[in-house]
Structures are given as C-alpha cells and as structure tokens.
C-alpha atoms as a PDB file:
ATOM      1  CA  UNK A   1      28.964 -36.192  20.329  1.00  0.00           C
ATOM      2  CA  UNK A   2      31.941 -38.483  20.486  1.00  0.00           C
ATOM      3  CA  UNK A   3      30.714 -40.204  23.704  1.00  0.00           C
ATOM      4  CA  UNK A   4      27.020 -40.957  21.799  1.00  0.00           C
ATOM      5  CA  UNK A   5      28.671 -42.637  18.304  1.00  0.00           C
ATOM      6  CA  UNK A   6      30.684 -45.325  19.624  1.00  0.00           C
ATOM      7  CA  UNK A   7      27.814 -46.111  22.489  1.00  0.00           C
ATOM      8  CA  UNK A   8      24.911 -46.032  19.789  1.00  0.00           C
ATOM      9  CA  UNK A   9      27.192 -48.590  17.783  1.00  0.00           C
ATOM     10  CA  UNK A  10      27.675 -50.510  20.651  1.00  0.00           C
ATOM     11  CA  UNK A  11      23.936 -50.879  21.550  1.00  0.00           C
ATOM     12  CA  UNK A  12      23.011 -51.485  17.379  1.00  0.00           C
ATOM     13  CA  UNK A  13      25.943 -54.636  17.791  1.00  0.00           C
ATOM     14  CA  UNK A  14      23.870 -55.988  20.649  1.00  0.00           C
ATOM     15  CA  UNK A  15      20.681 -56.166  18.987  1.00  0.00           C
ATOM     16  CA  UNK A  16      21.987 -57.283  15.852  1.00  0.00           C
ATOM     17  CA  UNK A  17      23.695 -59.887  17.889  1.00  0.00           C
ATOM     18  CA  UNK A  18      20.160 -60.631  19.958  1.00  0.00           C
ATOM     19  CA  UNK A  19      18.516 -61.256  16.539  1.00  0.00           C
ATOM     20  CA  UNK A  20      21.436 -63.804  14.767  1.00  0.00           C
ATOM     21  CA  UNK A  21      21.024 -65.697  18.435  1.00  0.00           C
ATOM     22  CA  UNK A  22      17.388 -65.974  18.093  1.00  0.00           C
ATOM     23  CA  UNK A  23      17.036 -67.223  13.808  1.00  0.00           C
ATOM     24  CA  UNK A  24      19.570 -70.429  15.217  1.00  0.00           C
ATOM     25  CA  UNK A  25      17.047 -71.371  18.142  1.00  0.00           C
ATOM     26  CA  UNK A  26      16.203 -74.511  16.726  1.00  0.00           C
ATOM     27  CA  UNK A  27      19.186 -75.411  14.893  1.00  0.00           C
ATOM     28  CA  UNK A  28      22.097 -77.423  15.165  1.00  0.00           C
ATOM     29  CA  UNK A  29      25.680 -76.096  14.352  1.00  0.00           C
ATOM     30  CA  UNK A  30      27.519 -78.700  15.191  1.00  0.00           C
ATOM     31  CA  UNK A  31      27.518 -82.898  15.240  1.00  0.00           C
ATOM     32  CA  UNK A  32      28.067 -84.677  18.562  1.00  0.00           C
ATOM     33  CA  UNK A  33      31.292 -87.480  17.744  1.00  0.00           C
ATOM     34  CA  UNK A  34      29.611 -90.525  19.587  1.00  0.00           C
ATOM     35  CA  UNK A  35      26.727 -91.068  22.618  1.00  0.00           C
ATOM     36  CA  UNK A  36      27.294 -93.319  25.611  1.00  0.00           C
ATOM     37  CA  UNK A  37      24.930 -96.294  25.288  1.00  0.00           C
ATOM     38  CA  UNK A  38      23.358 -94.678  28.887  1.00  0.00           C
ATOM     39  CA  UNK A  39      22.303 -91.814  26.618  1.00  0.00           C
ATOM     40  CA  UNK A  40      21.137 -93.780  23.590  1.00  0.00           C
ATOM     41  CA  UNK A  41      18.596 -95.492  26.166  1.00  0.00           C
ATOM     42  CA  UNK A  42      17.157 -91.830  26.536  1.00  0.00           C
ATOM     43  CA  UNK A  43      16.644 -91.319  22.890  1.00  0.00           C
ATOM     44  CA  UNK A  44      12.283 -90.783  22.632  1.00  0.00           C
ATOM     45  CA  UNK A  45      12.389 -89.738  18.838  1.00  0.00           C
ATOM     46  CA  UNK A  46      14.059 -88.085  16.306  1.00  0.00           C
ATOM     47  CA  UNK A  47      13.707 -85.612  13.523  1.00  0.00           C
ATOM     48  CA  UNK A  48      15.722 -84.756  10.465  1.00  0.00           C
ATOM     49  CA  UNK A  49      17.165 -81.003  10.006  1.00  0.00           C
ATOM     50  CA  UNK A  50      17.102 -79.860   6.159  1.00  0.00           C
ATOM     51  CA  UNK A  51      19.352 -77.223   5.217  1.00  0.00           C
ATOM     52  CA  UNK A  52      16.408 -75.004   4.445  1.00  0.00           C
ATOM     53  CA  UNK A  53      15.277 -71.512   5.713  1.00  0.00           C
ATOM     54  CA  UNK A  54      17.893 -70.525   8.808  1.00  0.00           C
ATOM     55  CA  UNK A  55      19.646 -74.306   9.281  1.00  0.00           C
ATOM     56  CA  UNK A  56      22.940 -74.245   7.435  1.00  0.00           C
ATOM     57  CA  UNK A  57      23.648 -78.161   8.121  1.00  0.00           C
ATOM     58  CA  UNK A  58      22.135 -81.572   7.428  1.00  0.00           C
ATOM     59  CA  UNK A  59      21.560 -83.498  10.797  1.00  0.00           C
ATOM     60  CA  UNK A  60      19.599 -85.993  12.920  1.00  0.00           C
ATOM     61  CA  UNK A  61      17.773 -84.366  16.250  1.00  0.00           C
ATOM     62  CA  UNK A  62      17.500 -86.860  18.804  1.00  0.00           C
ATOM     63  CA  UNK A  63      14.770 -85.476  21.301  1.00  0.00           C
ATOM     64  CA  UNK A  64      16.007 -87.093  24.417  1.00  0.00           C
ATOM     65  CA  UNK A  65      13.132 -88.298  27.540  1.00  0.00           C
ATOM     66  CA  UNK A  66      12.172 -84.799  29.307  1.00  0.00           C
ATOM     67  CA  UNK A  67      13.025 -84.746  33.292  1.00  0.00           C
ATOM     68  CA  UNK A  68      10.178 -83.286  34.728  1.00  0.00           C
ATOM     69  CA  UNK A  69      12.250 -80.400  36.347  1.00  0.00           C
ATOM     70  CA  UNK A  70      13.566 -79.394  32.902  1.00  0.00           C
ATOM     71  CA  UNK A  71      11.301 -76.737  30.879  1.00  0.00           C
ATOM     72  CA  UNK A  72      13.141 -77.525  27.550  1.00  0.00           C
ATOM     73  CA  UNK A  73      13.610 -80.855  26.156  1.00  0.00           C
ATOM     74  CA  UNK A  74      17.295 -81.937  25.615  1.00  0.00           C
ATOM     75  CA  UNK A  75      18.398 -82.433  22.061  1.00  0.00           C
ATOM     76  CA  UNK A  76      21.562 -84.126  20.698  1.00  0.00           C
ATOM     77  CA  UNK A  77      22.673 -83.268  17.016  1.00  0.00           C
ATOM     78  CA  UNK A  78      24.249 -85.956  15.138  1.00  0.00           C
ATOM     79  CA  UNK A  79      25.502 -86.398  11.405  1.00  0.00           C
ATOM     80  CA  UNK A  80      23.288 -88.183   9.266  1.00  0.00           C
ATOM     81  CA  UNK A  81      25.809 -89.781   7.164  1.00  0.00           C
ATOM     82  CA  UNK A  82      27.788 -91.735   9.962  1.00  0.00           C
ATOM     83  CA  UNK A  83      26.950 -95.315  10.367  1.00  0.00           C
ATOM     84  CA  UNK A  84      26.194 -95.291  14.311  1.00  0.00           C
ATOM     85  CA  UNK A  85      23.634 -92.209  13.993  1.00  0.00           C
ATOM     86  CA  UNK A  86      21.950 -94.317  10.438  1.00  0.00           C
ATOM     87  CA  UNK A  87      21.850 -97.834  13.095  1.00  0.00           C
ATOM     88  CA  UNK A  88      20.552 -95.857  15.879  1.00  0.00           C
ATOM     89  CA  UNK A  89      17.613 -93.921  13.714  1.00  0.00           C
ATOM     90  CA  UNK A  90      16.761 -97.356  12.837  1.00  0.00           C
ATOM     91  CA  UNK A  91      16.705 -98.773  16.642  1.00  0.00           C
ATOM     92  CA  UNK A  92      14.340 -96.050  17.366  1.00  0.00           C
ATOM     93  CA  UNK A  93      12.000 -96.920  14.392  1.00  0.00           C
ATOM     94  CA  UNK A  94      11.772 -99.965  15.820  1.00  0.00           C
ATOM     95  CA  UNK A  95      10.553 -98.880  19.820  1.00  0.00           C
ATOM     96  CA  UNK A  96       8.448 -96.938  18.088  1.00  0.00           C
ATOM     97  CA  UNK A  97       6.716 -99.215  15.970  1.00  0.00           C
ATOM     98  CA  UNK A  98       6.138-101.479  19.608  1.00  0.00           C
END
C-alpha cells in the first residue's frame, strides 16, 4: 500500500504534465531579442497571437521557408511592440503584395 500511493501520484503528475505540454502547442512563451538579417530573408509570413483561449502573451509568429526534410515548419516569436518586429511585419506585407 505504501509502494502503490506515491507511484499512482507519480504516474497522475505525468499525465497532468502530458496535458499542460500539449494546450501550449501552438503558442509562444517567450520573445526572441533580435534575428540575423540571414534569418529575416527566410521570413514567408506571419501571424499575430491574441492572448485568447490557451496563449497567455501578445506576439508576432514569423512562419519561416519549410526545408523539405523538416515535417514542422519553423516559427520565431517576436514582441509586437518593438520597432524592428513592427518594420519587419511591414517588409513582409510588402513581398507579399509582389
């Protein structure tokens, strides 16, 4: 009985960990500080995160050019509100528009 406590406990952490992982797929938690101008010429589009539903920040997603060996595509989170990420949304508005 005191072997099956702490290992059910241990197993219920683990899920309850599994789950938290899962609701913050698609989320950032955190801003990237700058990009090297090699990685801004990746940039294919962006999106903006809301702090609605499971997202707990504001942020820009830049969806970076997928390598065809890569399953996932790359994402870089950056703040909204600093002037390099506003300038580079608007670079990208204007490729697009091309």
């Amino acid at each position: 009985m005191k072997f099956q406590a702490p290992l059910l406990f241990l197993l219920l952490t683990c899920m309850y960990l599994r789950l938290a992982q899962g609701t913050y797929g698609d989320c950032c938690l955190g801003y990237v500080l700058a990009m090297k101008e090699k990685v801004k010429r990746n940039i294919e589009s962006y999106r903006i995160q809301e702090t609605d539903g499971d997202c707990n920040i504001r942020a820009v997603v830049f969806l970076m050019k997928r390598k065809p060996s890569h399953k996932k595509q790359r994402t870089v989170c950056a703040n909204p509100q600093d002037g390099w990420v506003q300038h580079l949304t608007s670079t990208v508005d204007i490729q697009m528009q091309k």
